[in-house]
PDB file of N, CA and C in Angstrom:
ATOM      1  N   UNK A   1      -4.994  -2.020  -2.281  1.00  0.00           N
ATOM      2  CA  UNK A   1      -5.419  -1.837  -3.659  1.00  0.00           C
ATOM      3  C   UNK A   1      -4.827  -2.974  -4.498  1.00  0.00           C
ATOM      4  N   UNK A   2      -5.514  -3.627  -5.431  1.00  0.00           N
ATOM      5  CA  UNK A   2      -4.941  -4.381  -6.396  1.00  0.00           C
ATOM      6  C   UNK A   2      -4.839  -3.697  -7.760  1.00  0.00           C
ATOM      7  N   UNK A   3      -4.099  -4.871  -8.445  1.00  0.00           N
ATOM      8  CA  UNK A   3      -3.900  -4.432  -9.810  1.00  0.00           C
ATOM      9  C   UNK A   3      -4.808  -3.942 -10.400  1.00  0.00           C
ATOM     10  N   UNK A   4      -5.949  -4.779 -10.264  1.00  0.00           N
ATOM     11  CA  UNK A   4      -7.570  -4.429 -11.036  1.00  0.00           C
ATOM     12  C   UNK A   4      -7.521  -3.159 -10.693  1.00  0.00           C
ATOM     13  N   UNK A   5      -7.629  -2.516  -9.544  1.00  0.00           N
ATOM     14  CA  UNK A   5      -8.413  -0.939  -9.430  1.00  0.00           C
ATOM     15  C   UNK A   5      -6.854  -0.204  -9.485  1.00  0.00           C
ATOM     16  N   UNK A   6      -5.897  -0.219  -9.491  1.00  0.00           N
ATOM     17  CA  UNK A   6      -4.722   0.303 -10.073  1.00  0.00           C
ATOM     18  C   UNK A   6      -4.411   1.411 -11.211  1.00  0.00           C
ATOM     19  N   UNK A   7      -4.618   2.375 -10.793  1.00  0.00           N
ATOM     20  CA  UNK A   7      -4.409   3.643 -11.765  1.00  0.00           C
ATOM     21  C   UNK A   7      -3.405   3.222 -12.840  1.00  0.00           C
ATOM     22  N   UNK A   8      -2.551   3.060 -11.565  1.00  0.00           N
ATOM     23  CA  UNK A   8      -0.719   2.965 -12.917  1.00  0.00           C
ATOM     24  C   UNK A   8      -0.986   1.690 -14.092  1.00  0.00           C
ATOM     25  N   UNK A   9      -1.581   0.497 -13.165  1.00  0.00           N
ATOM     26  CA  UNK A   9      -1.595  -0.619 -13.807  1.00  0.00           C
ATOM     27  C   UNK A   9      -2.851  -0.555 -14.650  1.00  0.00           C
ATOM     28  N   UNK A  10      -3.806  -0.297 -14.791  1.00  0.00           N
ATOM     29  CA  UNK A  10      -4.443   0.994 -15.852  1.00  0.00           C
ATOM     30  C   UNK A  10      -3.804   1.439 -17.197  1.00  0.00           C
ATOM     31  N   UNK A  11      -2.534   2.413 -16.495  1.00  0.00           N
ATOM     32  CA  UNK A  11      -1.830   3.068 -17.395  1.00  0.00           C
ATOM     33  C   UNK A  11      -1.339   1.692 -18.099  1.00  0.00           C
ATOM     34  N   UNK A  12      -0.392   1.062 -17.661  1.00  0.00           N
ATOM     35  CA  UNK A  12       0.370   0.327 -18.021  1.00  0.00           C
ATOM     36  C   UNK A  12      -0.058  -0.539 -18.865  1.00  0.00           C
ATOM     37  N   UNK A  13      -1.522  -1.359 -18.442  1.00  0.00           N
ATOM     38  CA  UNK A  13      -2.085  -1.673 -19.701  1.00  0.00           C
ATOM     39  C   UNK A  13      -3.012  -0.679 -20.796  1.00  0.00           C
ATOM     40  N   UNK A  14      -2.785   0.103 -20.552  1.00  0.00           N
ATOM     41  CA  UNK A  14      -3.256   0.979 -21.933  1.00  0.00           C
ATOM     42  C   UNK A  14      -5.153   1.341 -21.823  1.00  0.00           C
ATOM     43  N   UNK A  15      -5.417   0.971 -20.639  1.00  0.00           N
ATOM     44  CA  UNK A  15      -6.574   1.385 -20.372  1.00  0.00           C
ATOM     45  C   UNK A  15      -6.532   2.814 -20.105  1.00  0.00           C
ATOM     46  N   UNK A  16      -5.679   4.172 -19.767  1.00  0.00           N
ATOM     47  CA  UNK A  16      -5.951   5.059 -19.390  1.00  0.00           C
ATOM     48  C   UNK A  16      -5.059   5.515 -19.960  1.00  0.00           C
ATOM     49  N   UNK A  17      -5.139   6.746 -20.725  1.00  0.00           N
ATOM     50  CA  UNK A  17      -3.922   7.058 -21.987  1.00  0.00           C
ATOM     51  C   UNK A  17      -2.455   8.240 -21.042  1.00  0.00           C
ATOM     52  N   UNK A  18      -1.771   7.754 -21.242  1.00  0.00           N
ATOM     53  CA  UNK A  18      -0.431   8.836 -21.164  1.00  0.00           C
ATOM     54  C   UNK A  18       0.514   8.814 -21.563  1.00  0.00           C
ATOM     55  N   UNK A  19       1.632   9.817 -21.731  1.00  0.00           N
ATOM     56  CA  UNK A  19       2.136  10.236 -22.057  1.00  0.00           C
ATOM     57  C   UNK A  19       3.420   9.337 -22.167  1.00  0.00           C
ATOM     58  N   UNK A  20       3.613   8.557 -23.170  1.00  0.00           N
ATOM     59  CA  UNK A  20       4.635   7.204 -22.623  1.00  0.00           C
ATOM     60  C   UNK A  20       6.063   7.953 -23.417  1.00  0.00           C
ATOM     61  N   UNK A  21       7.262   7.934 -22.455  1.00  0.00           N
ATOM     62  CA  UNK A  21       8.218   7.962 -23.188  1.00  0.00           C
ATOM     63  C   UNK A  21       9.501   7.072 -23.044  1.00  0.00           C
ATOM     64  N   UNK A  22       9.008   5.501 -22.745  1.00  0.00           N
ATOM     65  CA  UNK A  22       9.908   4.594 -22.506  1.00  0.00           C
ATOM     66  C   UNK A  22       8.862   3.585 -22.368  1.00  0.00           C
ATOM     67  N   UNK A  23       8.889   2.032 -22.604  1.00  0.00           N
ATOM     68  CA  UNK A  23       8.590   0.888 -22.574  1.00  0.00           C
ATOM     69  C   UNK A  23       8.908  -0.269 -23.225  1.00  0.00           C
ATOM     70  N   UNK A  24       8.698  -1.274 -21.918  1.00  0.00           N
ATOM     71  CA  UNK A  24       9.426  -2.089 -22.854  1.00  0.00           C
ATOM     72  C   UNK A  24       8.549  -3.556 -21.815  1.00  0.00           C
ATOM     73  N   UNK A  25       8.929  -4.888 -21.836  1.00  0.00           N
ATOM     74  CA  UNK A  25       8.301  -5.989 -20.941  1.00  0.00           C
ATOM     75  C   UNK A  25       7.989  -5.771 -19.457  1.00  0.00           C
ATOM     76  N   UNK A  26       8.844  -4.825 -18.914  1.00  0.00           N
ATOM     77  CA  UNK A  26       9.008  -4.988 -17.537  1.00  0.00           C
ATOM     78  C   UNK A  26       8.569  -3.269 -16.923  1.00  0.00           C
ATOM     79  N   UNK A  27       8.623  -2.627 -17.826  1.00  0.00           N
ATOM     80  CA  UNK A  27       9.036  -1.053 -17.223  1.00  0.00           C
ATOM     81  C   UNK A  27       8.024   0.190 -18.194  1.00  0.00           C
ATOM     82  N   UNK A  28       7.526   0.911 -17.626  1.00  0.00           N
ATOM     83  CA  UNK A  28       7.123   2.406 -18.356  1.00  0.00           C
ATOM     84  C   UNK A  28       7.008   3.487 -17.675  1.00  0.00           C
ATOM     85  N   UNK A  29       7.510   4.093 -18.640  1.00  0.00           N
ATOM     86  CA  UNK A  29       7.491   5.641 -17.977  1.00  0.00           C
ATOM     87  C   UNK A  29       6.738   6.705 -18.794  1.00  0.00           C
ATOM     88  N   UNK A  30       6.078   7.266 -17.888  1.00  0.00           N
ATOM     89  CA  UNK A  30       5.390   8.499 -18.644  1.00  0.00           C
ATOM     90  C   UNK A  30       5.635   9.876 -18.159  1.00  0.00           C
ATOM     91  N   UNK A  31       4.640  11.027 -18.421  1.00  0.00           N
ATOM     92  CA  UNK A  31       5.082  12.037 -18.101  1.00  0.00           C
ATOM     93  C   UNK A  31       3.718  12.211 -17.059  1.00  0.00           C
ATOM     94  N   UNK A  32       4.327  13.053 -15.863  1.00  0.00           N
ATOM     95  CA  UNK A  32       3.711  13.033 -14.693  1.00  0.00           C
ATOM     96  C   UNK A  32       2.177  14.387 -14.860  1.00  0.00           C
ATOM     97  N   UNK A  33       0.861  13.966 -14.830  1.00  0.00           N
ATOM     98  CA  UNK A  33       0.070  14.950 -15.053  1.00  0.00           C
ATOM     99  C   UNK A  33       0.127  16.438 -13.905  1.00  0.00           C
ATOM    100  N   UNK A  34       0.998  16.248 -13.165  1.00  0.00           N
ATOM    101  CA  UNK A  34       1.018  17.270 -12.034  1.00  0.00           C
ATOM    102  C   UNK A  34       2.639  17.422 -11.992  1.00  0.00           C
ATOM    103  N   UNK A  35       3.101  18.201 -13.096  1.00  0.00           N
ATOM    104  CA  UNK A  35       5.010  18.385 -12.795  1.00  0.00           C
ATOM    105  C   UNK A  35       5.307  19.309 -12.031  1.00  0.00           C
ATOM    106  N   UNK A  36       6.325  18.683 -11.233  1.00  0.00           N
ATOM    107  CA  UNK A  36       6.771  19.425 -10.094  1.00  0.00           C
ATOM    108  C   UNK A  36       8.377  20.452 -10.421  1.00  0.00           C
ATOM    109  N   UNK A  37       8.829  19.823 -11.839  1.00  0.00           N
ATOM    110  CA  UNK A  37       9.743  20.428 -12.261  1.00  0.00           C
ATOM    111  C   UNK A  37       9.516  20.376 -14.096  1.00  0.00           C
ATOM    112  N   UNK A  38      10.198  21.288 -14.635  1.00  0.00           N
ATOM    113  CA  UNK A  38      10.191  20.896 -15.825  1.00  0.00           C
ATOM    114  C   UNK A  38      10.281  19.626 -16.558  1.00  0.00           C
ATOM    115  N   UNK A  39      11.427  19.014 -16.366  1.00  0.00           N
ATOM    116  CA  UNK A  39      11.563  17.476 -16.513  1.00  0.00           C
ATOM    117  C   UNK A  39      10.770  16.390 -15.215  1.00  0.00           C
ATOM    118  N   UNK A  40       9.974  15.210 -15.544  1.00  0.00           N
ATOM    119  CA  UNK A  40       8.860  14.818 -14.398  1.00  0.00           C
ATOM    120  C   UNK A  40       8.188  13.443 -15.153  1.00  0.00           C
ATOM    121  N   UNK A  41       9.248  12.323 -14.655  1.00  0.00           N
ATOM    122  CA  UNK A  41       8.604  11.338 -15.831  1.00  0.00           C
ATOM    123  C   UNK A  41       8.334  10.183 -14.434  1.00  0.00           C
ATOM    124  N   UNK A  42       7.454  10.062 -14.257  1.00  0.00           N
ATOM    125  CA  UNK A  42       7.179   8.575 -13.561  1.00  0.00           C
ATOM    126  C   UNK A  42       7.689   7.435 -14.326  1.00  0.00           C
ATOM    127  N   UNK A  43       8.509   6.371 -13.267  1.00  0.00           N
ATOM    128  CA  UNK A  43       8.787   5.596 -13.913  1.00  0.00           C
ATOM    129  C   UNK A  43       8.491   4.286 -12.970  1.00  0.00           C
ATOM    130  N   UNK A  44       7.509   3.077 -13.332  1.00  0.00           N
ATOM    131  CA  UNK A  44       6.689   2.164 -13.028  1.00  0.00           C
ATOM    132  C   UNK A  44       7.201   1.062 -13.410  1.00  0.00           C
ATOM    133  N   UNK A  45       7.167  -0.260 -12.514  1.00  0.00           N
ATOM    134  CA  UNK A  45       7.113  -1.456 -12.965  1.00  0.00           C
ATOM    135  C   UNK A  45       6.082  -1.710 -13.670  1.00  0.00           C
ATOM    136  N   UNK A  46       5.703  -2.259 -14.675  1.00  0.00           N
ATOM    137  CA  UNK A  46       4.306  -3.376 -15.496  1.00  0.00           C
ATOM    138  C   UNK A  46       4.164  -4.127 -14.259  1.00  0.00           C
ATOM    139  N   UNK A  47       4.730  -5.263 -13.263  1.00  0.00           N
ATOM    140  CA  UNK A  47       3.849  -5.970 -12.617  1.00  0.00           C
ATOM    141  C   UNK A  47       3.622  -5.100 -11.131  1.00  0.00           C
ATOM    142  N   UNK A  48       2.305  -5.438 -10.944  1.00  0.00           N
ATOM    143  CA  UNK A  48       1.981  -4.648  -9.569  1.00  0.00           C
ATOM    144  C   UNK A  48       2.752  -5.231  -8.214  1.00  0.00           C
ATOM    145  N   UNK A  49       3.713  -4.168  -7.915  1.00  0.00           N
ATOM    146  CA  UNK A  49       3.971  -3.974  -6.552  1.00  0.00           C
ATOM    147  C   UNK A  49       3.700  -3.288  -5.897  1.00  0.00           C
ATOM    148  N   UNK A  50       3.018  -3.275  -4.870  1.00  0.00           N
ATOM    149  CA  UNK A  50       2.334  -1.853  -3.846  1.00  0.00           C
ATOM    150  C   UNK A  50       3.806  -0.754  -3.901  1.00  0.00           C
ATOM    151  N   UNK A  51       4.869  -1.367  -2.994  1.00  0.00           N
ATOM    152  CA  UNK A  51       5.698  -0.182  -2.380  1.00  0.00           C
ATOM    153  C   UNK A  51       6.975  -0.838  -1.990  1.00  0.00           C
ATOM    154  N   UNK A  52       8.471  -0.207  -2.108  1.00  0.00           N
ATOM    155  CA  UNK A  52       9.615  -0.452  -1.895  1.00  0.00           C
ATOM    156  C   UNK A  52       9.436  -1.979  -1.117  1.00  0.00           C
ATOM    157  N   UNK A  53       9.081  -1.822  -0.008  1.00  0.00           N
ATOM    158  CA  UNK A  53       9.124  -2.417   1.064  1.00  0.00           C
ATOM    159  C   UNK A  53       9.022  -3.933   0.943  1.00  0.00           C
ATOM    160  N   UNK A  54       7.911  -4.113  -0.452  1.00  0.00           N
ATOM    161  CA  UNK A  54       7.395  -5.057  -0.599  1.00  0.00           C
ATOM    162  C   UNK A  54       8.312  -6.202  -1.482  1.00  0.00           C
ATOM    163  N   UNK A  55       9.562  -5.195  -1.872  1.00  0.00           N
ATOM    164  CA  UNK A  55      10.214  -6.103  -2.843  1.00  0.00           C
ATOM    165  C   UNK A  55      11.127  -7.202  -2.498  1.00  0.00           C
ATOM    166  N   UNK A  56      11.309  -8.290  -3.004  1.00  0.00           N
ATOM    167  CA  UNK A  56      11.962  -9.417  -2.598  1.00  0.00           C
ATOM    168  C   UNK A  56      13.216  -9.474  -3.209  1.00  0.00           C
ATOM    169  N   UNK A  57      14.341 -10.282  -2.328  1.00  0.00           N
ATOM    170  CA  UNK A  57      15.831 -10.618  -3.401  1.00  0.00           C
ATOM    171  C   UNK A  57      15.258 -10.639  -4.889  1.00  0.00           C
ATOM    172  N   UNK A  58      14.257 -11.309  -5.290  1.00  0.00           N
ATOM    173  CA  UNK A  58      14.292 -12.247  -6.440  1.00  0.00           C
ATOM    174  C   UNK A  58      13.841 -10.743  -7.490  1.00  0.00           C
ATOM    175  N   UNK A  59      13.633  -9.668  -6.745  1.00  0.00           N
ATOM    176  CA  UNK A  59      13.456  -8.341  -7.534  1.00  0.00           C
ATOM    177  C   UNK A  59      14.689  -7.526  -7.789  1.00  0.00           C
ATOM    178  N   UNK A  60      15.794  -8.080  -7.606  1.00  0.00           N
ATOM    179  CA  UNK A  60      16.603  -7.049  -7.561  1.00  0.00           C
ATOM    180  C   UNK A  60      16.867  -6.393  -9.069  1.00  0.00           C
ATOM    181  N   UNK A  61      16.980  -7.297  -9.683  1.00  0.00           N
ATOM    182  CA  UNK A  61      16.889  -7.233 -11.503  1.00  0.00           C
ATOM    183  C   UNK A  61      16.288  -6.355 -11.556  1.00  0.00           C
ATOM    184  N   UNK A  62      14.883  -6.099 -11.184  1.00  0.00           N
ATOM    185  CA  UNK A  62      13.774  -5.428 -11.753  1.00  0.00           C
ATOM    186  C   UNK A  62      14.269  -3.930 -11.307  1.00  0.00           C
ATOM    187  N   UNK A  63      14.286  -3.818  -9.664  1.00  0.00           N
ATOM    188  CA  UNK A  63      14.483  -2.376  -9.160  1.00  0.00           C
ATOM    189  C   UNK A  63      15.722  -1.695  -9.363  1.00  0.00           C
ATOM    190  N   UNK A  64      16.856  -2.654  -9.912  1.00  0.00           N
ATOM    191  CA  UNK A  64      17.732  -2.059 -10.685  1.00  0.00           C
ATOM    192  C   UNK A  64      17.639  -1.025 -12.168  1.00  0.00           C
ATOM    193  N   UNK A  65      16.572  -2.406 -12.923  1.00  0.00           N
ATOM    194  CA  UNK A  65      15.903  -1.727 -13.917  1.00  0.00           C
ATOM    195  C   UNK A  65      14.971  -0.881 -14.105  1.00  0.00           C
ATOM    196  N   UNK A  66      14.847  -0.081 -13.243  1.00  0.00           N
ATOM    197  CA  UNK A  66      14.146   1.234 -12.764  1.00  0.00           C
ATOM    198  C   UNK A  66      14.653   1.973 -12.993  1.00  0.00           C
ATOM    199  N   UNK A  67      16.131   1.969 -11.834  1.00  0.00           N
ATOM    200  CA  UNK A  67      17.114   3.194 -11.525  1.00  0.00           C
ATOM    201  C   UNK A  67      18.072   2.959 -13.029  1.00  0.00           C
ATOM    202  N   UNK A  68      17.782   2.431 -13.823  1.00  0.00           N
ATOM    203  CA  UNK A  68      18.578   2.813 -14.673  1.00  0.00           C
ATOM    204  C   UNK A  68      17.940   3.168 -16.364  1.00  0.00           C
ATOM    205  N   UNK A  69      16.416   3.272 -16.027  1.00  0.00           N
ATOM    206  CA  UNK A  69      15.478   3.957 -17.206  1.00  0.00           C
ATOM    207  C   UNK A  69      15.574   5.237 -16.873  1.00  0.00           C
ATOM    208  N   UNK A  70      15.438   5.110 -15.303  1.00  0.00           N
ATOM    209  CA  UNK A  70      15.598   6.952 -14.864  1.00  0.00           C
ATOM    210  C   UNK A  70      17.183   7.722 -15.667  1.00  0.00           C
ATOM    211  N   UNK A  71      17.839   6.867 -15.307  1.00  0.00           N
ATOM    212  CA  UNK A  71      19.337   7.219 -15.953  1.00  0.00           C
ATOM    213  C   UNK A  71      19.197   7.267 -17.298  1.00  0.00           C
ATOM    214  N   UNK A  72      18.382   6.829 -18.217  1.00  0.00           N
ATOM    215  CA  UNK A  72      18.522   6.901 -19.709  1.00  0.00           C
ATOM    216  C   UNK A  72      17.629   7.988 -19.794  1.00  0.00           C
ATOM    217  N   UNK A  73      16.371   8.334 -19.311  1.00  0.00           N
ATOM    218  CA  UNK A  73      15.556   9.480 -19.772  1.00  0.00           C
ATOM    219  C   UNK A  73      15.905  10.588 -18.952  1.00  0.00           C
ATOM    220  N   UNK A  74      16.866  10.520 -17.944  1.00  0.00           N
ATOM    221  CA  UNK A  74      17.899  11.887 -17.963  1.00  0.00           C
ATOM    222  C   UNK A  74      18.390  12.260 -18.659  1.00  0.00           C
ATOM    223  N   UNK A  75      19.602  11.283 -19.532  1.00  0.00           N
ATOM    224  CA  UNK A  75      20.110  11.779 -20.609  1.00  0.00           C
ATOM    225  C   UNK A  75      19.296  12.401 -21.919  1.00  0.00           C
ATOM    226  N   UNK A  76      18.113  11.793 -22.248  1.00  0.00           N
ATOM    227  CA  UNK A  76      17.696  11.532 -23.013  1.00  0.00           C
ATOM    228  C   UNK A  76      16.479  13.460 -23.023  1.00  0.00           C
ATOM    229  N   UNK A  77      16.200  13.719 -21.970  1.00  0.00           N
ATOM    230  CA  UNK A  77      15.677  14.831 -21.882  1.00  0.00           C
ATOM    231  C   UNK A  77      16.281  15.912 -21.611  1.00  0.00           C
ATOM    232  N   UNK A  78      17.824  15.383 -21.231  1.00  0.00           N
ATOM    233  CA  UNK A  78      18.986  16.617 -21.463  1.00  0.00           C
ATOM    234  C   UNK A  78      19.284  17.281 -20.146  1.00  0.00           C
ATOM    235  N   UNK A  79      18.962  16.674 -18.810  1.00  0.00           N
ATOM    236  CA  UNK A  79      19.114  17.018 -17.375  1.00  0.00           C
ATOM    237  C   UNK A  79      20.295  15.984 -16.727  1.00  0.00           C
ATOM    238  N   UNK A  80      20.790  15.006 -17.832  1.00  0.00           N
ATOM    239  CA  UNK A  80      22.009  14.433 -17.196  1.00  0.00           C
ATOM    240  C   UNK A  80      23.249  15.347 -16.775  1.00  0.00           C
ATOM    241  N   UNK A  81      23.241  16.218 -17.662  1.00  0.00           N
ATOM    242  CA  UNK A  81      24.910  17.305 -17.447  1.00  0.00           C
ATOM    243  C   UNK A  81      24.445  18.224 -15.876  1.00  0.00           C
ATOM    244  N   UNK A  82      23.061  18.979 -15.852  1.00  0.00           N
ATOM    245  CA  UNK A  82      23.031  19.674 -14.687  1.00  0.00           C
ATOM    246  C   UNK A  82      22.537  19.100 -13.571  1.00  0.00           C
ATOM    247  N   UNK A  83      21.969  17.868 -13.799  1.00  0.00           N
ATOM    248  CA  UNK A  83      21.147  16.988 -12.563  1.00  0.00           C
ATOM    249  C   UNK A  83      20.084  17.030 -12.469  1.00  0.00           C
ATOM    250  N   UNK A  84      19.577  15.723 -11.997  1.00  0.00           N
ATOM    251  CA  UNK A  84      18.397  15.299 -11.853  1.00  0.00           C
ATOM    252  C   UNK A  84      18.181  14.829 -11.024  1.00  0.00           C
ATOM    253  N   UNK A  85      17.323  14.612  -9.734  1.00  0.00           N
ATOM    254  CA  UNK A  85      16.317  13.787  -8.547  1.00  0.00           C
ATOM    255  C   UNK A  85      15.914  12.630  -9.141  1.00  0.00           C
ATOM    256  N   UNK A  86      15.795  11.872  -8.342  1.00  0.00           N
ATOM    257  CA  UNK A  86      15.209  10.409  -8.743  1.00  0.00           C
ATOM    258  C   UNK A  86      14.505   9.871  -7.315  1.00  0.00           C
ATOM    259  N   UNK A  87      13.080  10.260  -7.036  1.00  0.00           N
ATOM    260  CA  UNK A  87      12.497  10.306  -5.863  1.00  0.00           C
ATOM    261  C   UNK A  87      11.767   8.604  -6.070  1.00  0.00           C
ATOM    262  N   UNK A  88      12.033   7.865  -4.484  1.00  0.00           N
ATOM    263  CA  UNK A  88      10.745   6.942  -4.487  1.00  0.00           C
ATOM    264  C   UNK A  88      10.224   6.633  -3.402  1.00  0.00           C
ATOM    265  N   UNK A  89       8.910   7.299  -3.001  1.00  0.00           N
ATOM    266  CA  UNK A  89       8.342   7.609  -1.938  1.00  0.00           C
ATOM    267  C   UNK A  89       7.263   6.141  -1.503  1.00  0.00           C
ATOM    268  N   UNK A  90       7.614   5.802   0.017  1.00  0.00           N
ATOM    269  CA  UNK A  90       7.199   4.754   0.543  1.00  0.00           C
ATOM    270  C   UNK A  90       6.403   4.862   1.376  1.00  0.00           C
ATOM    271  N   UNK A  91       5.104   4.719   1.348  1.00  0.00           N
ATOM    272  CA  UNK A  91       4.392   4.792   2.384  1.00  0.00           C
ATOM    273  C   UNK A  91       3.507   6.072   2.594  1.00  0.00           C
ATOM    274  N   UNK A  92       2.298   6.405   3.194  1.00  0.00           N
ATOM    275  CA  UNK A  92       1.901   7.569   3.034  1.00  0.00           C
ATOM    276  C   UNK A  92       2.648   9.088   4.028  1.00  0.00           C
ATOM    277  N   UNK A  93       3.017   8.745   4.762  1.00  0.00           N
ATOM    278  CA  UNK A  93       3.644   9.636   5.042  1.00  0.00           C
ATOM    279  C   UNK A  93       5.404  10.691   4.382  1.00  0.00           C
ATOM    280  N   UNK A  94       5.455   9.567   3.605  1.00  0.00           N
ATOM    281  CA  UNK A  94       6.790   9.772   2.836  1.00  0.00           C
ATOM    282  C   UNK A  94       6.057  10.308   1.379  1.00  0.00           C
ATOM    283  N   UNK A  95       4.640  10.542   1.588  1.00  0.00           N
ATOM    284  CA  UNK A  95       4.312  11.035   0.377  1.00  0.00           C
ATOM    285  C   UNK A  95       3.853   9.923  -0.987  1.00  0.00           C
ATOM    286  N   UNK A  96       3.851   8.435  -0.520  1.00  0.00           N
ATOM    287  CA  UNK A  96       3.122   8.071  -1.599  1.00  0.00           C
ATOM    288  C   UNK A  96       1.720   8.101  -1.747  1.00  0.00           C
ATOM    289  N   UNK A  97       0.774   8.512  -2.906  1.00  0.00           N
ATOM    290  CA  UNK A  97      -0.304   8.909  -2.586  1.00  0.00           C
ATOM    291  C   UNK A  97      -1.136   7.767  -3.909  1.00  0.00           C
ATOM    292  N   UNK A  98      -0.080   7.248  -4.852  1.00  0.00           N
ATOM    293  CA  UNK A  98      -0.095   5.927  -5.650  1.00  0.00           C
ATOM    294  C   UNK A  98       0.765   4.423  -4.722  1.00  0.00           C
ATOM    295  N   UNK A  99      -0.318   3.753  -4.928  1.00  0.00           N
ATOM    296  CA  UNK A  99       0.455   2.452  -4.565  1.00  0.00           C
ATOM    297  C   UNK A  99       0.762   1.601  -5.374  1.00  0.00           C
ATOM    298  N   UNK A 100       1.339   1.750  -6.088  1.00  0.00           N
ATOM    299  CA  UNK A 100       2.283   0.548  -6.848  1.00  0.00           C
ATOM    300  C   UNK A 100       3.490   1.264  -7.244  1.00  0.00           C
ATOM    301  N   UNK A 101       4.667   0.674  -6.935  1.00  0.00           N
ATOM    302  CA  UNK A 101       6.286   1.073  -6.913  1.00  0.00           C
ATOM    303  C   UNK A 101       6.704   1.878  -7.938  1.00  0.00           C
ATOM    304  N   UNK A 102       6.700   2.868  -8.228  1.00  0.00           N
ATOM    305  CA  UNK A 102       7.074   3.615  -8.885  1.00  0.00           C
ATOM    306  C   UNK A 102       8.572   4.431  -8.645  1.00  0.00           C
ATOM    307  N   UNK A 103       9.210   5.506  -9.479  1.00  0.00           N
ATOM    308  CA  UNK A 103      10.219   6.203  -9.357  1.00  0.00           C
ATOM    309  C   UNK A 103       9.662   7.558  -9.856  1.00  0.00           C
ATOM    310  N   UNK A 104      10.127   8.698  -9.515  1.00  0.00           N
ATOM    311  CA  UNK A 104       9.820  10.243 -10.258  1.00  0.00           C
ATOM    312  C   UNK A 104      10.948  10.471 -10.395  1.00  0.00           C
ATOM    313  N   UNK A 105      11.295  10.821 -11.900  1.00  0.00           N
ATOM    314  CA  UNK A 105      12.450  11.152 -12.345  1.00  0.00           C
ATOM    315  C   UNK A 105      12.429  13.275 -12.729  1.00  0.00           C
ATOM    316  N   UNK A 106      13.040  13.752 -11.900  1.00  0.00           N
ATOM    317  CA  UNK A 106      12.447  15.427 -11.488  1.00  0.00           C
ATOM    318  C   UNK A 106      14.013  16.144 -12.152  1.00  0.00           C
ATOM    319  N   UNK A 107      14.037  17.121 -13.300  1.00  0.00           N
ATOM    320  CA  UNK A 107      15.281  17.875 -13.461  1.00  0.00           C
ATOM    321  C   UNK A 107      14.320  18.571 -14.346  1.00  0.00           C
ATOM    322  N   UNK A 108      15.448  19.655 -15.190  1.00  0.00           N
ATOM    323  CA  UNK A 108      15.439  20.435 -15.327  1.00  0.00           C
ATOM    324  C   UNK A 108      15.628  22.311 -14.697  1.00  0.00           C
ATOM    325  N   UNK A 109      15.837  22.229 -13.369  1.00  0.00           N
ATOM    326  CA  UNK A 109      15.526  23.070 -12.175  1.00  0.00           C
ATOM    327  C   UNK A 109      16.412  22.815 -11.186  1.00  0.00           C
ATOM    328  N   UNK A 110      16.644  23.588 -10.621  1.00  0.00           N
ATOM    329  CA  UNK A 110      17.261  23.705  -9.288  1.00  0.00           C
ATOM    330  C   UNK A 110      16.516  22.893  -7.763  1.00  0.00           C
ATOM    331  N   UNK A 111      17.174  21.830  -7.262  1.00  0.00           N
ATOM    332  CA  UNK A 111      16.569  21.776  -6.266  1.00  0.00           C
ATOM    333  C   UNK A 111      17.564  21.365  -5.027  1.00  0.00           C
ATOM    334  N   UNK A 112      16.674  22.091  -3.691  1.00  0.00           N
ATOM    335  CA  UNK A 112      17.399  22.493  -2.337  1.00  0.00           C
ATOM    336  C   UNK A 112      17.541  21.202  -1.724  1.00  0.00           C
ATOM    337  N   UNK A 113      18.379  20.688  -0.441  1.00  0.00           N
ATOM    338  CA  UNK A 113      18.128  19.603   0.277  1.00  0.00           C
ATOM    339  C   UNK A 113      18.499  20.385   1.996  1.00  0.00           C
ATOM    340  N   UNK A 114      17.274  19.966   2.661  1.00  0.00           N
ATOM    341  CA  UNK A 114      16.754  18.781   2.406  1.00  0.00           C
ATOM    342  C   UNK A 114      15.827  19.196   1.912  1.00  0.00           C
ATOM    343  N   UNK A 115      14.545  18.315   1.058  1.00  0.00           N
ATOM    344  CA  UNK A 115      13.596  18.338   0.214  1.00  0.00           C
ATOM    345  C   UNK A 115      12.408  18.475   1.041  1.00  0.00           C
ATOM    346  N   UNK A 116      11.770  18.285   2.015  1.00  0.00           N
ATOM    347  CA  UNK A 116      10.780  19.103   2.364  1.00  0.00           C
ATOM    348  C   UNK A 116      10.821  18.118   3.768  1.00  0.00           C
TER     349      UNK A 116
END
């Protein structure tokens, strides 16, 4: 899949409306149309990367700056004190069913490990 037919990258440019509660040059996050927990914010690079796998040294900046939007809209939705999941699923069997690199940021709720 490329960027062109790209749901997220879609989202990201503002062709397909959601629920944004973070953005900025590099990063957005919205709220997930299928929540699996109360708190459920996808959180996306702006440039298209299919999947983990694909990322290079020269990304480390970026996939840092992922794991640490997830860390601000924990706090920020009030699941930092009891915990929060921060899932990023690679590949279709690991459950990615979007291809471009994303994070699911999941609290509010109790959850078991292992996860399924």
């Amino acid at each position: 899949m490329t960027g062109e037919s790209c749901i997220f990258c879609k989202i990201a440019n503002k062709e397909i409306a959601s629920r944004i509660v973070f953005e900025d040059d590099e990063a957005l996050a919205f709220q997930d149309i299928n929540p699996q927990a109360p708190v459920h914010v996808v959180v996306i690079s702006k440039r298209h990367i299919e999947k983990l796998t694909d990322l290079k040294e020269s990304d480390a900046a970026l996939a840092g700056k992922l794991i640490l939007v997830c860390r601000d809209i924990a706090k920020t939705e009030n699941c930092e004190g009891s915990g929060y999941r921060v899932v990023i699923n690679t590949n279709r069997d690991a459950g990615q069913s979007v291809f471009h690199l994303h994070a699911h940021l999941l609290g509010g709720r109790r959850f078991v490990w292992p996860p399924g």
